[in-house]
C-alpha atoms as a PDB file:
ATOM      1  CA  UNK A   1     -27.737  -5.954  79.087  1.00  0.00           C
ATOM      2  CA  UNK A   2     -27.620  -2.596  76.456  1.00  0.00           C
ATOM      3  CA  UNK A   3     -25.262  -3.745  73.481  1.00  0.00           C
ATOM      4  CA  UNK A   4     -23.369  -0.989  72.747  1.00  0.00           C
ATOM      5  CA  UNK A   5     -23.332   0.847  69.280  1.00  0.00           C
ATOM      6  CA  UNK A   6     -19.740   0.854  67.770  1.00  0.00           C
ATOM      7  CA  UNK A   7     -19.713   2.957  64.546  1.00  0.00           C
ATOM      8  CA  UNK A   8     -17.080   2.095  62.009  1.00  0.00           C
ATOM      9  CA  UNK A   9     -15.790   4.546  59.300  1.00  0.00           C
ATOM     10  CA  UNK A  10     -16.228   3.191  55.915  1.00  0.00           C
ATOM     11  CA  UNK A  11     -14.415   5.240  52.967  1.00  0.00           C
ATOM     12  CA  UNK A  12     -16.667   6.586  50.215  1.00  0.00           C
ATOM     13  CA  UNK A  13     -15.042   6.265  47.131  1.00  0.00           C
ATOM     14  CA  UNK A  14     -16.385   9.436  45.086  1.00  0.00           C
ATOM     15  CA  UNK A  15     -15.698   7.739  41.594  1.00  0.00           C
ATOM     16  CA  UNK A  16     -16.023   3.906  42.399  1.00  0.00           C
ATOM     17  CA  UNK A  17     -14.370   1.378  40.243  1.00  0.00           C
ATOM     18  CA  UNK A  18     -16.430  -0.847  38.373  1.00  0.00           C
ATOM     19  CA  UNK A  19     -15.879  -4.303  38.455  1.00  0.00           C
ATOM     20  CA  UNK A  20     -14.716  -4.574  34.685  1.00  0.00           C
ATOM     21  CA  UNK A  21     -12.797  -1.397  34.716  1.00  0.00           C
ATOM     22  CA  UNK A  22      -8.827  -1.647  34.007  1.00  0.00           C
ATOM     23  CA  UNK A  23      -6.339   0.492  35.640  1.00  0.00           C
ATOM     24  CA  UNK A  24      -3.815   1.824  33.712  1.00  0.00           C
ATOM     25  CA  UNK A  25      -0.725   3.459  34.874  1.00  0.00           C
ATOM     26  CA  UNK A  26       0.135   6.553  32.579  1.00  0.00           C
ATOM     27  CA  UNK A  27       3.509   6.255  30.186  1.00  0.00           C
ATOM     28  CA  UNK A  28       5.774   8.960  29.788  1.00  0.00           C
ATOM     29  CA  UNK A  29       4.373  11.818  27.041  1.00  0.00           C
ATOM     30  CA  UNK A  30       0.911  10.293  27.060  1.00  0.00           C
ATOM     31  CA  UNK A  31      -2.059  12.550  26.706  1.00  0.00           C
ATOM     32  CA  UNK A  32      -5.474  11.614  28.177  1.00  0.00           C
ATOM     33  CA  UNK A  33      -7.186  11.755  24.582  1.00  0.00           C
ATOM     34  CA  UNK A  34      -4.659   9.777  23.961  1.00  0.00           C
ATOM     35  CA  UNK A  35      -4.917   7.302  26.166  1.00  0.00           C
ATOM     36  CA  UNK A  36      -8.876   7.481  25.212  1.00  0.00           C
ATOM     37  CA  UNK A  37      -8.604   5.921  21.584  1.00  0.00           C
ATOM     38  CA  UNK A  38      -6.136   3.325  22.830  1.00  0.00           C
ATOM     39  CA  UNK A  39      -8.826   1.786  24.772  1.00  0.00           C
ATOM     40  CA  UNK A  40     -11.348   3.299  22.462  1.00  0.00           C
ATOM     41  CA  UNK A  41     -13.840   4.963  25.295  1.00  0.00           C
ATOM     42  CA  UNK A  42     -14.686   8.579  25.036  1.00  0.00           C
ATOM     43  CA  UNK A  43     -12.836  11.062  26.670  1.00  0.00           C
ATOM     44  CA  UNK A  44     -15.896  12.441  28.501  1.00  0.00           C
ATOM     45  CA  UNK A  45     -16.450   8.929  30.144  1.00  0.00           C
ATOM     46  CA  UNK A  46     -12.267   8.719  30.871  1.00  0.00           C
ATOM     47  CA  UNK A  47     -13.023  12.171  32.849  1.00  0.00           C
ATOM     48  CA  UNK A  48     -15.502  11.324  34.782  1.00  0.00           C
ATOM     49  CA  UNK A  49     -14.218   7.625  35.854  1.00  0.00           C
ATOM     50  CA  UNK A  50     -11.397   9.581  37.867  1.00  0.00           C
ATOM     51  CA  UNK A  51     -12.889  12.658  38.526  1.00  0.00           C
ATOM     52  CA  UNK A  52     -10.185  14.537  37.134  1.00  0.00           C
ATOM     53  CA  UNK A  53     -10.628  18.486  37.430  1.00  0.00           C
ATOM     54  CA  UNK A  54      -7.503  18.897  34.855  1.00  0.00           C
ATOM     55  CA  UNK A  55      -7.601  16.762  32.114  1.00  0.00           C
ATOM     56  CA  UNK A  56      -5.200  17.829  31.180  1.00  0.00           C
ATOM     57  CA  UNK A  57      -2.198  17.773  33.736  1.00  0.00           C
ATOM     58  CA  UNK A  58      -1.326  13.806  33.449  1.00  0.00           C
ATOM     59  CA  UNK A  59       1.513  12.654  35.300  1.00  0.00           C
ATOM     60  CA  UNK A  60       4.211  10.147  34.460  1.00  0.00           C
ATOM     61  CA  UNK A  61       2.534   6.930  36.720  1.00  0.00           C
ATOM     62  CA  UNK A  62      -0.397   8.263  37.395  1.00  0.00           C
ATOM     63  CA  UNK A  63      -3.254   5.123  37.253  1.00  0.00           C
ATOM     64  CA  UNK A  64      -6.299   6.098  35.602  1.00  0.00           C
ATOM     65  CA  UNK A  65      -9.579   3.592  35.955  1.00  0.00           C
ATOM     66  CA  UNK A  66     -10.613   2.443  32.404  1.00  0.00           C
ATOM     67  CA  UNK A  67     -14.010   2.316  32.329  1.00  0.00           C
ATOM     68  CA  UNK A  68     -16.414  -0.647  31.012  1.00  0.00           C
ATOM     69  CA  UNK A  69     -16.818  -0.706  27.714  1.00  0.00           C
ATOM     70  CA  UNK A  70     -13.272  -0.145  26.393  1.00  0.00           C
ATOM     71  CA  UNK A  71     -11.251  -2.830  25.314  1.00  0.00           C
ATOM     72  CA  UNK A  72      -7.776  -3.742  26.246  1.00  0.00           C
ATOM     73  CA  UNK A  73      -4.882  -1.845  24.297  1.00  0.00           C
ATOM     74  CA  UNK A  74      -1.955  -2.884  22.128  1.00  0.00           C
ATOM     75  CA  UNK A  75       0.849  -3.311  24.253  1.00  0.00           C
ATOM     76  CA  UNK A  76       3.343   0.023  23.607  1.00  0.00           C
ATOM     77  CA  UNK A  77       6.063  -1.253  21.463  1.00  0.00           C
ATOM     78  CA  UNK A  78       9.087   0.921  19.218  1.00  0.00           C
ATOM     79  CA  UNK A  79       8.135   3.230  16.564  1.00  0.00           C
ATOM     80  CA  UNK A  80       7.414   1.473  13.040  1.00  0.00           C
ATOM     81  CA  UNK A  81      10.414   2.949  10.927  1.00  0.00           C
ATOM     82  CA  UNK A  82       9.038   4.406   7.557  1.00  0.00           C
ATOM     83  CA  UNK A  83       8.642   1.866   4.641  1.00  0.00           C
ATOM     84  CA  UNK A  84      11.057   2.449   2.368  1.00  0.00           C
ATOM     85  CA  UNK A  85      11.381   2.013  -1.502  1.00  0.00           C
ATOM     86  CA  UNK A  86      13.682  -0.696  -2.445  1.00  0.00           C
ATOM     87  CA  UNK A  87      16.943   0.657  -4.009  1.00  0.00           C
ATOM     88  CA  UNK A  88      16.366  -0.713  -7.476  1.00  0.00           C
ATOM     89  CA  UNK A  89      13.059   1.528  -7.824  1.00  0.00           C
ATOM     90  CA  UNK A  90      12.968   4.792  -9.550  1.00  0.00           C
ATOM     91  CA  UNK A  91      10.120   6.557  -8.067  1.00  0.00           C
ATOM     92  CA  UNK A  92      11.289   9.906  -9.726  1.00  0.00           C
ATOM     93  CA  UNK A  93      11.314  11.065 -13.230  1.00  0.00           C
ATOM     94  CA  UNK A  94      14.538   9.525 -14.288  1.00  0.00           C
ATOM     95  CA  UNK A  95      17.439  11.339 -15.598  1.00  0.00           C
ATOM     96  CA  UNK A  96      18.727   9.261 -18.338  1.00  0.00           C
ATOM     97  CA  UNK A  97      20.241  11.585 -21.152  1.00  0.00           C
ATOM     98  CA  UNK A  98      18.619  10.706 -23.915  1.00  0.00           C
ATOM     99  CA  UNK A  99      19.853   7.041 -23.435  1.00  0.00           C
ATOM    100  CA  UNK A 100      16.744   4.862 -23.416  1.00  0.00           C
ATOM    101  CA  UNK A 101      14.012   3.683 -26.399  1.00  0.00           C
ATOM    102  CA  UNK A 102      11.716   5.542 -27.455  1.00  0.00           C
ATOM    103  CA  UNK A 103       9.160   3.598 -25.739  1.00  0.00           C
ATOM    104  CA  UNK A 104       5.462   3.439 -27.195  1.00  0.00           C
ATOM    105  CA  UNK A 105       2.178   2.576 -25.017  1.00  0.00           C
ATOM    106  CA  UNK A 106       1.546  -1.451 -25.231  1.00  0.00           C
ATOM    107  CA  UNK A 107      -2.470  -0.586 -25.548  1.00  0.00           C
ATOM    108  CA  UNK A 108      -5.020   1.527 -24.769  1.00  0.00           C
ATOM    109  CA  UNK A 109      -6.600   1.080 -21.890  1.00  0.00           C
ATOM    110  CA  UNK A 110      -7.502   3.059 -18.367  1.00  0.00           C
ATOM    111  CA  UNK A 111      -4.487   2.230 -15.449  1.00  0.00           C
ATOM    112  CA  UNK A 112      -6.237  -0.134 -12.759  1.00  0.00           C
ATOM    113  CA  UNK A 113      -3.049  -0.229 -10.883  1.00  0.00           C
ATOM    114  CA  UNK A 114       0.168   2.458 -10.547  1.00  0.00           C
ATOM    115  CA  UNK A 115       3.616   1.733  -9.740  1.00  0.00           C
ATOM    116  CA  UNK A 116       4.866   2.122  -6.338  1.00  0.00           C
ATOM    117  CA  UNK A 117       3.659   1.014  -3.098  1.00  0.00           C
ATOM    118  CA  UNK A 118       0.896  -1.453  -3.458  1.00  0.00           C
ATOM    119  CA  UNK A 119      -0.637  -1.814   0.447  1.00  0.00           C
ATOM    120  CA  UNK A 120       2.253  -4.186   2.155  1.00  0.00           C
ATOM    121  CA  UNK A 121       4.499  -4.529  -1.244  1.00  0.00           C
ATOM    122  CA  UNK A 122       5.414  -2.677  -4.160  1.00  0.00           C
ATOM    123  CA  UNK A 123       4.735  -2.725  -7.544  1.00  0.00           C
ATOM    124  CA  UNK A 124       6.914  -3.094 -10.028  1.00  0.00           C
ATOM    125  CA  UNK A 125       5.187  -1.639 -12.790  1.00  0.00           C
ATOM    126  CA  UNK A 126       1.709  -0.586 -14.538  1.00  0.00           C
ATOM    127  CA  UNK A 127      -1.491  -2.296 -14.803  1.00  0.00           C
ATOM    128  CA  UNK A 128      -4.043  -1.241 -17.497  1.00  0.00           C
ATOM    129  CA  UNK A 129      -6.831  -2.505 -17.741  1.00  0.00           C
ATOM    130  CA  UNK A 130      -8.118  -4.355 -21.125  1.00  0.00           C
ATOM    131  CA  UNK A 131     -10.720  -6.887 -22.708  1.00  0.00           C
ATOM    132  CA  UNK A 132      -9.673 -10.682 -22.646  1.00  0.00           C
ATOM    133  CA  UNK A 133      -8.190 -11.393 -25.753  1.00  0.00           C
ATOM    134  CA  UNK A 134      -7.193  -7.902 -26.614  1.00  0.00           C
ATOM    135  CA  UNK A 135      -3.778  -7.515 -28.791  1.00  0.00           C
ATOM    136  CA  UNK A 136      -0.618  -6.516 -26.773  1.00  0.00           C
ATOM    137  CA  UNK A 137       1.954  -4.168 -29.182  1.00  0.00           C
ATOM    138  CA  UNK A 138       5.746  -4.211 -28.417  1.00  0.00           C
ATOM    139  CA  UNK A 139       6.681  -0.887 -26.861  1.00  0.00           C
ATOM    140  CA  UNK A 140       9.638  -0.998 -28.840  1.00  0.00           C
ATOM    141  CA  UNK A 141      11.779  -2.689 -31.093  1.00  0.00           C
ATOM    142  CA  UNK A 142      14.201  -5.363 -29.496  1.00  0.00           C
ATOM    143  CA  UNK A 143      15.124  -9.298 -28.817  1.00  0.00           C
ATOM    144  CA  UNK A 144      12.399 -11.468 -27.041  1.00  0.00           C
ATOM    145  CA  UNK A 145      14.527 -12.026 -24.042  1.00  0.00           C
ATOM    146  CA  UNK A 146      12.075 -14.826 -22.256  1.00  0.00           C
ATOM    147  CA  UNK A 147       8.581 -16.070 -24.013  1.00  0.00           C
ATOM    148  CA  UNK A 148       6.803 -18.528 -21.591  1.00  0.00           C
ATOM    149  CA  UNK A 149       5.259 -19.083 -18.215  1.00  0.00           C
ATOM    150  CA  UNK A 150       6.157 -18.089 -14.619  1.00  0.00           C
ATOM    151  CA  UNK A 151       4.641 -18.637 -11.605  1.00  0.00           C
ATOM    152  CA  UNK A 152       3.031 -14.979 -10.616  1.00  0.00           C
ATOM    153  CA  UNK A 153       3.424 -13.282 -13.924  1.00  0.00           C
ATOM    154  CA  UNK A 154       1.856 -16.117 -15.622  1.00  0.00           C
ATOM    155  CA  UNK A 155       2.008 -16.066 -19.552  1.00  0.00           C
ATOM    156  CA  UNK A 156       4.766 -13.121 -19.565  1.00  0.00           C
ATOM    157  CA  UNK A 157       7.141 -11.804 -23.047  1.00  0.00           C
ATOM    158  CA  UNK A 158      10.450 -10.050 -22.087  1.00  0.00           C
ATOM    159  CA  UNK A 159      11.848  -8.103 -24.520  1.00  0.00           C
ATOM    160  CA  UNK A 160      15.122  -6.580 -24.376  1.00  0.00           C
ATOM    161  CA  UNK A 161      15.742  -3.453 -25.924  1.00  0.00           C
ATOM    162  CA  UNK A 162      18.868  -0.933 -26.354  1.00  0.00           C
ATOM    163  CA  UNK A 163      20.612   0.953 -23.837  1.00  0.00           C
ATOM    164  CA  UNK A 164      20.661  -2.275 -21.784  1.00  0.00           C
ATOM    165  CA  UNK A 165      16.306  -1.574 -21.182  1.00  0.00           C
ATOM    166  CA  UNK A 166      13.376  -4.255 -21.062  1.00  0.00           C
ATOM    167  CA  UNK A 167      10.112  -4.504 -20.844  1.00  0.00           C
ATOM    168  CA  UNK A 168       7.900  -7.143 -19.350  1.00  0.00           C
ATOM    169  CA  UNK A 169       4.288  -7.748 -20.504  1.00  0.00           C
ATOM    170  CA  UNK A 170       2.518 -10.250 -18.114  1.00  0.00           C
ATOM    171  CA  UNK A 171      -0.624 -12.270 -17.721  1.00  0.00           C
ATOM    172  CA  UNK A 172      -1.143 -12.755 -21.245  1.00  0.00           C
ATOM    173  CA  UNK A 173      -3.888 -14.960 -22.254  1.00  0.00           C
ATOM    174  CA  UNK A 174      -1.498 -16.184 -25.516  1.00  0.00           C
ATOM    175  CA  UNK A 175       2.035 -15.345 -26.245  1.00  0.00           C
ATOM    176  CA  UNK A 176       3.095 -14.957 -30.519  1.00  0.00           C
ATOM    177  CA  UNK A 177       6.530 -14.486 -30.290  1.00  0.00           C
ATOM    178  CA  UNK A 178       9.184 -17.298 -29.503  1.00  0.00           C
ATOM    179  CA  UNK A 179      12.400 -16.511 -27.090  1.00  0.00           C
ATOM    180  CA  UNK A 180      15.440 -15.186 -29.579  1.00  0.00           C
ATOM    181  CA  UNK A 181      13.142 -13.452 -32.024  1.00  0.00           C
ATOM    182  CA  UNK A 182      13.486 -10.091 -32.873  1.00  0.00           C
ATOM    183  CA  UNK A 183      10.643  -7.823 -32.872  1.00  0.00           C
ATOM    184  CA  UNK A 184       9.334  -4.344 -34.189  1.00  0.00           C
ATOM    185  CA  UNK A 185       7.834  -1.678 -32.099  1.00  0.00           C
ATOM    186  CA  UNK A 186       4.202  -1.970 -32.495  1.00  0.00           C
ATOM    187  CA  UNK A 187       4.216  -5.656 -33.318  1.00  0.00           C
ATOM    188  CA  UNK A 188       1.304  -8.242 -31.598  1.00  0.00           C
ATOM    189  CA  UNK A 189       3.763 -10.423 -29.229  1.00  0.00           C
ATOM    190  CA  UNK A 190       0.482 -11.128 -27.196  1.00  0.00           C
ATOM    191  CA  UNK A 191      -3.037 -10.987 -25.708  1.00  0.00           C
ATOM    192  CA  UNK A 192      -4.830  -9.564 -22.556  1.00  0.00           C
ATOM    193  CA  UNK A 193      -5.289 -12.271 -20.116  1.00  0.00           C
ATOM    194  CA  UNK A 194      -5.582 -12.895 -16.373  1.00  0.00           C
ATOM    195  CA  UNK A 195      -2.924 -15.639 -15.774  1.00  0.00           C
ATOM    196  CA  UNK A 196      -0.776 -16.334 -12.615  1.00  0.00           C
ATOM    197  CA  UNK A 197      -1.616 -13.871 -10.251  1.00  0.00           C
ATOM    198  CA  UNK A 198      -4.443 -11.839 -11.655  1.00  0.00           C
ATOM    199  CA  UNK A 199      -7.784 -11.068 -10.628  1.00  0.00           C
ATOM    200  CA  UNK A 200      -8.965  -9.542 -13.768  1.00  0.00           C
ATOM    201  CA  UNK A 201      -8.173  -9.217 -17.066  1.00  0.00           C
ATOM    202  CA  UNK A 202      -5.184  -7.122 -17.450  1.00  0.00           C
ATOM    203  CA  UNK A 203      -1.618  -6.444 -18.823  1.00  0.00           C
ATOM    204  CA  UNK A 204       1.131  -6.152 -16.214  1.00  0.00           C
ATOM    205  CA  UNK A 205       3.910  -3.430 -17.872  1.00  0.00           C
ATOM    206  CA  UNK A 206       7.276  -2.989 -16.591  1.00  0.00           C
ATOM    207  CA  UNK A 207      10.468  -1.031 -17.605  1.00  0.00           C
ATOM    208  CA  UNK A 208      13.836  -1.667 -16.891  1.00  0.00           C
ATOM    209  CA  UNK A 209      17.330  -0.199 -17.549  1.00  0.00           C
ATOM    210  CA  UNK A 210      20.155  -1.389 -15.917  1.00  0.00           C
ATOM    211  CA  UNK A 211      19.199  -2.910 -12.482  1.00  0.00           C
ATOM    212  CA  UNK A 212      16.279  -0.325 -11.786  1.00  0.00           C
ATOM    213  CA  UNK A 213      12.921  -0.458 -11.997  1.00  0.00           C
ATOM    214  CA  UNK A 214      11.157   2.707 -13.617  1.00  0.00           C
ATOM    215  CA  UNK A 215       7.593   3.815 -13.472  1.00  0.00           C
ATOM    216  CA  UNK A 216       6.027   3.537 -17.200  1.00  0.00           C
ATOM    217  CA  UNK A 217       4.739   6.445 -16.963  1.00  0.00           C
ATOM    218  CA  UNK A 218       7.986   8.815 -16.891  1.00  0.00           C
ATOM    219  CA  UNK A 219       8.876   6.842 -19.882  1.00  0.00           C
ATOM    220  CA  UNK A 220       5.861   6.687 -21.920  1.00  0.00           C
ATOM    221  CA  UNK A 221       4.209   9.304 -24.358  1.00  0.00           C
ATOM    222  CA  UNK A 222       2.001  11.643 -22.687  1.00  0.00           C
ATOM    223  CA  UNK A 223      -1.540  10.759 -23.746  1.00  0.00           C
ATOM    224  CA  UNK A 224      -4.184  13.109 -24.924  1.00  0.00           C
ATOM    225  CA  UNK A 225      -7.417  12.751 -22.967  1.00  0.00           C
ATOM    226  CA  UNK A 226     -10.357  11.624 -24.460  1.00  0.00           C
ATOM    227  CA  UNK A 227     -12.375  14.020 -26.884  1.00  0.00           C
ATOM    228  CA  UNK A 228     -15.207  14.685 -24.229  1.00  0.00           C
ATOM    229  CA  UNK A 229     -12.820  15.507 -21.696  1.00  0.00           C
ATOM    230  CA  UNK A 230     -10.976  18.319 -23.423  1.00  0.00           C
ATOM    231  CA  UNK A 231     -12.538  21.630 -23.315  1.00  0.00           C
ATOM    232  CA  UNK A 232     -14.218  23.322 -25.709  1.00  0.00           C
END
């Protein structure tokens, strides 16, 4: 007996899917380079997976194969709102009448570390860098508000100063003056250290007026570069 042929239709997919592709259905206002870096393929290997003549008419819904070799994106979530300064900073020159110290550099040294955002946290001051041991000056004359040891500024002298100001020297490696004493500007209250938090030896500056912080800088002397900077 003849056995009959039956032929069966089997679909040919132009662009198959491999077996560790991901589908991913297309989110409003996506664009296909877009959607590329998310799942960090190229865009030439995102075209040709689908076989898509226009890359760039995307549609909301639309699934697009992933191919091998990407990995598996972030899921979407809201916007990340700006970071924002907190209130008591003064990021800006500050306009203060005439009404603060006359505020002197603490030592020479280059600035390892500016005020203002600091990666996930802000900085409340200067850091300049210095040899262990080197002398720390009072930026100007005042009252030593706090002499002694805290937890992150480590060996730290707070002076306060007129116009309701103070400064804060911090991770001294020795402290000379006592809390109550009063103290000239330009006077040794201390020496460069690294303690609390410090990875190198530094002083940690600060100036404050009246609930704000303000960046040493706007408040310090201008310096003069060094001589074999300046032109001739």
């Amino acid at each position: 007996m003849a056995l009959g042929v039956v032929a069966v239709s089997v679909p040919v997919l132009a662009h198959p899917q491999p077996k560790s592709a991901v589908v991913y259905a297309v989110k409003d206002g996506e664009t296909l380079s877009g959607i590329a870096k998310r799942f960090r393929v190229s865009l030439k290997a995102l075209i040709e997976a689908n076989g898509l003549q226009r890359p760039d008419a995307l549609h909301l819904g639309q699934r697009l194969v992933i191919p091998s070799g990407g990995v598996k994106a972030a899921p979407r979530g809201p916007a990340r709102t700006p970071v924002r300064a907190p209130a008591h900073f003064v990021l800006d020159v500050p306009d203060l009448d005439g009404g603060a110290p006359l505020f002197r550099w603490p030592l020479e040294g280059a600035i390892s570390s500016p005020f203002g955002r600091r990666r996930n946290r802000w900085h409340a001051g200067i850091d300049i860098q210095a040899e262990m041991g080197t002398p720390v000056f009072a930026a100007a004359g005042g009252t030593v508000a706090f002499s002694g040891r805290e937890k992150f500024y480590g060996r730290v002298v707070k002076l306060e100063h007129d116009d309701g100001f103070m400064t804060v020297y911090a991770h001294n490696l020795q402290n000379f003056v006592e809390t109550g004493a009063a103290v000239e500007a330009g006077q040794v209250i201390a020496t460069v250290g690294r303690t609390g938090r410090a990875s190198t030896y530094h002083l940690h500056f600060e100036i404050r007026g009246n609930g704000k912080v303000f960046n040493p800088i706007f408040l310090l002397p201008r310096r003069e570069p060094p001589e074999d900077d300046q032109a001739p």
